[in-house]
Protein backbone atom coordinates (compact mmCIF):
# COMPACT_ATOMS: atom_id res chain seq x y z
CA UNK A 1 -70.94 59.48 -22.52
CA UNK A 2 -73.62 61.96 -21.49
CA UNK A 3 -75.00 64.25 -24.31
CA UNK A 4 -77.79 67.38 -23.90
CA UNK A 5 -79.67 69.06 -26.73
CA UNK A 6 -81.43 72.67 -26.50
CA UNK A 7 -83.70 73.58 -28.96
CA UNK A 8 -86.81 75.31 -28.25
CA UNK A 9 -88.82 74.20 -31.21
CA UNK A 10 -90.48 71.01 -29.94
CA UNK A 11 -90.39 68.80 -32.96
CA UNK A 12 -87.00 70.22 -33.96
CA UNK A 13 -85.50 68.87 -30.57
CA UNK A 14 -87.29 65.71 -31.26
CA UNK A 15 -85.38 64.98 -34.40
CA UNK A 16 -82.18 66.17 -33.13
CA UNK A 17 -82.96 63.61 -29.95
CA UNK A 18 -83.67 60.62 -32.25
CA UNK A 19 -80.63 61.51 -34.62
CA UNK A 20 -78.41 62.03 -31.55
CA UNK A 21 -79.70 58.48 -30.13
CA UNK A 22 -79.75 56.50 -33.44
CA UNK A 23 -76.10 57.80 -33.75
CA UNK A 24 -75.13 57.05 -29.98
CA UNK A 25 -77.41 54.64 -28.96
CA UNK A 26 -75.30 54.05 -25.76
CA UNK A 27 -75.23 57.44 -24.52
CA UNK A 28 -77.45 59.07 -22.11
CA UNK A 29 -79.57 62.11 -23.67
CA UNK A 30 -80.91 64.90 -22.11
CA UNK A 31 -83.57 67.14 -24.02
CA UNK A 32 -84.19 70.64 -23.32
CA UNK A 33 -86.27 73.26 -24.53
CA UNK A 34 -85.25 75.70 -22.61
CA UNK A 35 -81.54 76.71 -22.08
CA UNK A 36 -81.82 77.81 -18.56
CA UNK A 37 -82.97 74.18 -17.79
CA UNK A 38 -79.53 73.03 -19.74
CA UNK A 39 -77.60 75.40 -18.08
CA UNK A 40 -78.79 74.12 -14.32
CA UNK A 41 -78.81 70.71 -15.10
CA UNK A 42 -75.14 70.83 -16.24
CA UNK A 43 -74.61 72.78 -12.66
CA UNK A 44 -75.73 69.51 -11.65
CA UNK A 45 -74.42 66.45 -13.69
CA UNK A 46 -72.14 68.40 -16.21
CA UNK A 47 -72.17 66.19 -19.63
CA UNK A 48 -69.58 65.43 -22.15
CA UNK A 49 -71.27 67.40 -25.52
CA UNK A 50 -74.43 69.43 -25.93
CA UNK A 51 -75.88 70.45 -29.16
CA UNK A 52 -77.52 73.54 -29.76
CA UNK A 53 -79.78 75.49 -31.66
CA UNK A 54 -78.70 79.23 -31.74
CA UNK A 55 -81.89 81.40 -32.34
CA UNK A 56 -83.88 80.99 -29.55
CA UNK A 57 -86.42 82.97 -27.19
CA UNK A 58 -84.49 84.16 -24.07
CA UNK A 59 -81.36 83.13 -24.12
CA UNK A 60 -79.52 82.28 -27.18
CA UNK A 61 -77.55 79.25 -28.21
CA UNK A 62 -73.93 81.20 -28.24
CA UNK A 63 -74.68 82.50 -24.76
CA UNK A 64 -75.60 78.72 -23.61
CA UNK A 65 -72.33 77.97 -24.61
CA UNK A 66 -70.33 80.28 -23.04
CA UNK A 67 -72.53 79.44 -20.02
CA UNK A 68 -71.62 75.81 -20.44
CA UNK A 69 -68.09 76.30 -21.01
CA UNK A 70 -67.79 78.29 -17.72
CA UNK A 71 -69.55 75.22 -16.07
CA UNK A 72 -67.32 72.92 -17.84
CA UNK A 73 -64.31 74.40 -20.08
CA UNK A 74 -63.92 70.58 -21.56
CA UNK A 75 -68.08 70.45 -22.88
CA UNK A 76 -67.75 69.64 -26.61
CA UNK A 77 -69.76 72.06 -28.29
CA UNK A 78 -71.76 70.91 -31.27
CA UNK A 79 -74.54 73.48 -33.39
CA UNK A 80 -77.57 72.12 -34.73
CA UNK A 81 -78.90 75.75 -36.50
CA UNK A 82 -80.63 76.28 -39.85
CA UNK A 83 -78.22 79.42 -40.33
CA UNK A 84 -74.85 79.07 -41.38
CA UNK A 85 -74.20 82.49 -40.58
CA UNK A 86 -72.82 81.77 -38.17
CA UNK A 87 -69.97 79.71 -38.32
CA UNK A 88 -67.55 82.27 -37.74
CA UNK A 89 -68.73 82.75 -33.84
CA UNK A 90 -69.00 78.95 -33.11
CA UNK A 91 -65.15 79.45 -34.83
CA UNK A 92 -64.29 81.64 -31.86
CA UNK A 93 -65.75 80.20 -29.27
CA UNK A 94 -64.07 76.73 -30.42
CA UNK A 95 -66.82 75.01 -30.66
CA UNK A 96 -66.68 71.05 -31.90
CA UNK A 97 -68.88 71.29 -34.64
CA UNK A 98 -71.43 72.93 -36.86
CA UNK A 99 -74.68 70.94 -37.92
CA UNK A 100 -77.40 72.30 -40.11
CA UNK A 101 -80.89 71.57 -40.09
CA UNK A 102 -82.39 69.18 -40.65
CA UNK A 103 -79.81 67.02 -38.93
CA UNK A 104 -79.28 63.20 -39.66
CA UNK A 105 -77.85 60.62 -37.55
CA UNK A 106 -75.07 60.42 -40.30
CA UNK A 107 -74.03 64.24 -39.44
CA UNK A 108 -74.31 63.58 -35.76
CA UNK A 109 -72.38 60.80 -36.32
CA UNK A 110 -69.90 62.43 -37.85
CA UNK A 111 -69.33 65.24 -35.35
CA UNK A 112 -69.11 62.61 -32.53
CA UNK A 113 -66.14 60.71 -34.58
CA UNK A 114 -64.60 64.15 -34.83
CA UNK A 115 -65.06 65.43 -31.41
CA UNK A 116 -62.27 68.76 -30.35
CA UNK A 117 -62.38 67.32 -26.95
CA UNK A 118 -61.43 63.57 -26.18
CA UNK A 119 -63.82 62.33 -23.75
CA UNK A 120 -62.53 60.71 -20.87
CA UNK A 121 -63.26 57.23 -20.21
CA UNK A 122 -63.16 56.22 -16.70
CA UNK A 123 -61.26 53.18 -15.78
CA UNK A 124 -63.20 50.40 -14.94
CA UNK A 125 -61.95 47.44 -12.93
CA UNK A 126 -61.06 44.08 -14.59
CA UNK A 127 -61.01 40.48 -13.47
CA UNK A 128 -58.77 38.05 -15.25
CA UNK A 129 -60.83 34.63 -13.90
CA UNK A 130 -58.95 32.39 -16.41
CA UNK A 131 -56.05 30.91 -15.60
CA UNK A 132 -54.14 32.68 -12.45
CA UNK A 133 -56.83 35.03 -10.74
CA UNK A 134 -55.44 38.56 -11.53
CA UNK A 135 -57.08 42.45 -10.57
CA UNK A 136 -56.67 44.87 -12.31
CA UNK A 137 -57.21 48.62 -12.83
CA UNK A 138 -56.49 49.90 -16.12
CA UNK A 139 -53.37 47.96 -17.17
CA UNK A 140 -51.36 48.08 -13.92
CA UNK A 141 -52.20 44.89 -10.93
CA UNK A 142 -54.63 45.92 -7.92
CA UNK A 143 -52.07 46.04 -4.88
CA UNK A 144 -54.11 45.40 -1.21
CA UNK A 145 -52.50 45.02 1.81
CA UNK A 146 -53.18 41.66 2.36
CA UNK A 147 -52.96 38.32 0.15
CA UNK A 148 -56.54 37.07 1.58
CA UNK A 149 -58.47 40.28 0.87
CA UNK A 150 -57.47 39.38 -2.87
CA UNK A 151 -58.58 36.08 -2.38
CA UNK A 152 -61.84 37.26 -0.78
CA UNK A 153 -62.48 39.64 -4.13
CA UNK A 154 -61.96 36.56 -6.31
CA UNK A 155 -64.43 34.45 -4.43
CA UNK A 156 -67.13 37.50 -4.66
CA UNK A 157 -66.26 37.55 -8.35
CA UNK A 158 -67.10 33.25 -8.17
CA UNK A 159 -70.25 33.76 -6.83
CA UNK A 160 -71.45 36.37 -9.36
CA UNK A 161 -73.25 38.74 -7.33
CA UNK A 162 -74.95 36.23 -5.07
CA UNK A 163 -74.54 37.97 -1.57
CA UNK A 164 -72.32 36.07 1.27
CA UNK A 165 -72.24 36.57 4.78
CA UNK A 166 -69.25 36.60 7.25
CA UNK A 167 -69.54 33.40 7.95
CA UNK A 168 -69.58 31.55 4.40
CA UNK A 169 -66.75 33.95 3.71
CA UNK A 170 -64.50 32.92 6.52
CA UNK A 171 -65.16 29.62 6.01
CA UNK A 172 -63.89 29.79 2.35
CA UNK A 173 -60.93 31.76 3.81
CA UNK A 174 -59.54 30.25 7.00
CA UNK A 175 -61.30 26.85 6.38
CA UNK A 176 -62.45 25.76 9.85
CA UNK A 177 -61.57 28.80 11.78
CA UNK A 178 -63.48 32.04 12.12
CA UNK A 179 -61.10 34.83 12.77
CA UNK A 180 -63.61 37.42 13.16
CA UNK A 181 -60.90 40.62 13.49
CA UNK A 182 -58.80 39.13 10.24
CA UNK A 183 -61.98 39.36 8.56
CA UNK A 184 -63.00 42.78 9.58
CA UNK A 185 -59.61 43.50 8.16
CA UNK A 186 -59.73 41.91 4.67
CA UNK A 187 -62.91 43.57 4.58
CA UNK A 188 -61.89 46.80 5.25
CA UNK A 189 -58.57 46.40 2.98
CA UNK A 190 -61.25 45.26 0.15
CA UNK A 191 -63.52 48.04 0.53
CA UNK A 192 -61.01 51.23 1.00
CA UNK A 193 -58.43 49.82 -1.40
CA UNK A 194 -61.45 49.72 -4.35
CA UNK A 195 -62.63 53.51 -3.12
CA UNK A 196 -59.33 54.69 -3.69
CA UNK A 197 -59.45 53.72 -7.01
CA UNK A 198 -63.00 55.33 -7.59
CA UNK A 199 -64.39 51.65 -7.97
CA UNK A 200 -66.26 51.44 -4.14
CA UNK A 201 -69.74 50.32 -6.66
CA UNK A 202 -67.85 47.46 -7.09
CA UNK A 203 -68.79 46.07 -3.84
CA UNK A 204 -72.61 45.69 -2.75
CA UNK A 205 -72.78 45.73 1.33
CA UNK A 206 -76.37 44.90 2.92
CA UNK A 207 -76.86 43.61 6.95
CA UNK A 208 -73.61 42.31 7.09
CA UNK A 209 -73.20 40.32 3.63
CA UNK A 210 -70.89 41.11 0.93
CA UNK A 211 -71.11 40.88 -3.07
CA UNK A 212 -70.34 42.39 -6.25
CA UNK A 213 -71.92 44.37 -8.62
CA UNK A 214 -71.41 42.26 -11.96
CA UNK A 215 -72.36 44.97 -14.21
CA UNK A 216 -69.62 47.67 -12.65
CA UNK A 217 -66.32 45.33 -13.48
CA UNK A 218 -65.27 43.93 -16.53
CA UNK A 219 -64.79 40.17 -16.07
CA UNK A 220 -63.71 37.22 -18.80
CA UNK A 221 -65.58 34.59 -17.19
CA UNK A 222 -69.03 36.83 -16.98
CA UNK A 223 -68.48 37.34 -20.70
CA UNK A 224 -67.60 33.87 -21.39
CA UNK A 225 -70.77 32.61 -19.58
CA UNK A 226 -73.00 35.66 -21.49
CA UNK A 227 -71.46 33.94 -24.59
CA UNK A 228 -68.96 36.87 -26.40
CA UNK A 229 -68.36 35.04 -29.40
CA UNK A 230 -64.72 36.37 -29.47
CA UNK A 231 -64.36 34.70 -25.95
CA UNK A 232 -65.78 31.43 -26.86
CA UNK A 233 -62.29 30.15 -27.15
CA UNK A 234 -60.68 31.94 -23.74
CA UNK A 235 -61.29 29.27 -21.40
CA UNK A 236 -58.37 26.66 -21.55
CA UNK A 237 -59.10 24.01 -18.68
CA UNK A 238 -58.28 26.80 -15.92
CA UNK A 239 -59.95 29.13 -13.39
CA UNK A 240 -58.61 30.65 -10.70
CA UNK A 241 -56.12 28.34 -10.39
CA UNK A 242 -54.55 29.24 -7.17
CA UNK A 243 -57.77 28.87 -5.71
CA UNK A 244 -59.19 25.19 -4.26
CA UNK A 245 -62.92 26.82 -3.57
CA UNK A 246 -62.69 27.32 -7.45
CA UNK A 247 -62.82 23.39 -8.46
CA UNK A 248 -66.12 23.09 -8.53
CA UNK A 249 -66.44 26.27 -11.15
CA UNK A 250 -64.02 25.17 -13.11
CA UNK A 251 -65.09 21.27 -13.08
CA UNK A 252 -68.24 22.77 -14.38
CA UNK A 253 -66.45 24.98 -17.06
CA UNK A 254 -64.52 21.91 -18.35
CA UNK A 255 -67.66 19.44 -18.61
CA UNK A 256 -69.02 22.26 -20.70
CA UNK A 257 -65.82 22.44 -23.03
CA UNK A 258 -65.70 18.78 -23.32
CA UNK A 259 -69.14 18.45 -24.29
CA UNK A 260 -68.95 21.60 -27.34
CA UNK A 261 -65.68 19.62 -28.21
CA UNK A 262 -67.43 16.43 -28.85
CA UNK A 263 -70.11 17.64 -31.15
């Protein structure tokens, strides 16, 4: 969730910032003081909400958003004004909300909770590691062309971001073989597949070697191993079971079940 703020009043736009950030401390937060700044840095990286002052020097807080809007018809619109005079224009211009000064994280928390425009999530791509290796993307099963490249993704996901070359790859894949032109294949079926999906950052590529980026898929062993206590019971004595270069993993896995068990 991306979130600007435009008030021209320096220490007002510091409060708003810190009440915006104490309320959402996982969204990023632009400040402006200036609304033609706003207005060219949505141009740029349009956000989800921005919350504005109205009375400003040179251009106003109700022409900002009708500036935004034009940028992005879906911008939530939020007022953070010491007038409530008025309401009546932020009315017609649909705005999201109406905050007067001084504003609190509990009032900016509020508006966000109440938000006129849903913001959309992106899907994110999930690994099911436990039990059968699955793929998914949002709740339907990632479909590539070929049986290995899947198998290729779920040895990535194994080595948790530790980069592999062609060679430890192929090895893993064809055993003692090195099919060079079935690997440029997988490869390719691994990487377009993913950027069809809008998930390419999935995959890190440097001189040759492949890996993932742990932090851009959701994954139930990464979150078992950071130690989610609601996961702390998801692992069952299986891991990529359809998988022999996942023994070892797994072996691992169940010494450390067996030993929590027997305290």
């Amino acid at each position: 969730m991306k979130i600007i703020a435009v008030d021209d009043e320096k220490i007002a736009l510091q409060g708003l910032l810190s009440s915006i950030n104490s309320a959402a401390p996982t969204a990023r937060v632009y400040g402006f003081r200036y609304a033609s700044e706003a207005i060219a840095h949505m141009e740029n990286d349009p956000c989800d909400i921005a919350f504005l002052d109205i009375e400003m020097k040179g251009v106003d807080g109700i022409t900002t958003a009708q500036k935004l809007k034009e940028i992005n018809p879906d911008v939530n619109i939020i007022f953070a004004t010491g007038f409530g005079s008025y309401r009546g224009t932020a009315f017609d211009l649909h705005a999201s909300g109406y905050l007067i000064k001084p504003i609190t994280p509990e009032g900016v928390k509020r508006e966000l909770d109440n938000l006129r425009r849903p913001i959309r999530v992106p899907k994110k791509l999930k690994a099911i590691a436990f039990g059968n290796f699955q793929i998914l993307y949002g709740e339907e099963h990632v479909k590539f062309k070929y049986q290995k490249t899947n198998e290729m993704l779920a040895y990535l996901i194994d080595r948790r971001g530790s980069m592999c070359s062609a060679n430890e790859l192929m090895s893993v894949l064809f055993e003692d073989d090195t099919h060079q032109k079935y690997y440029n294949q997988l490869r390719l079926d691994l990487i377009g597949t993913l950027k069809s999906l809008g998930c390419e950052s999935v995959i890190v590529q440097t001189r040759g070697m492949l890996g993932v980026s742990v932090s851009e898929l959701e994954c139930d062993y990464f979150d078992y191993l950071n130690g989610k206590a609601e996961l702390a019971n998801l692992y069952h004595g299986e891991y990529m079971a359809q998988y022999s270069f996942a023994e070892l993993t797994n072996a691992s896995l169940f010494a450390k079940l067996t030993s929590s068990s027997n305290k």
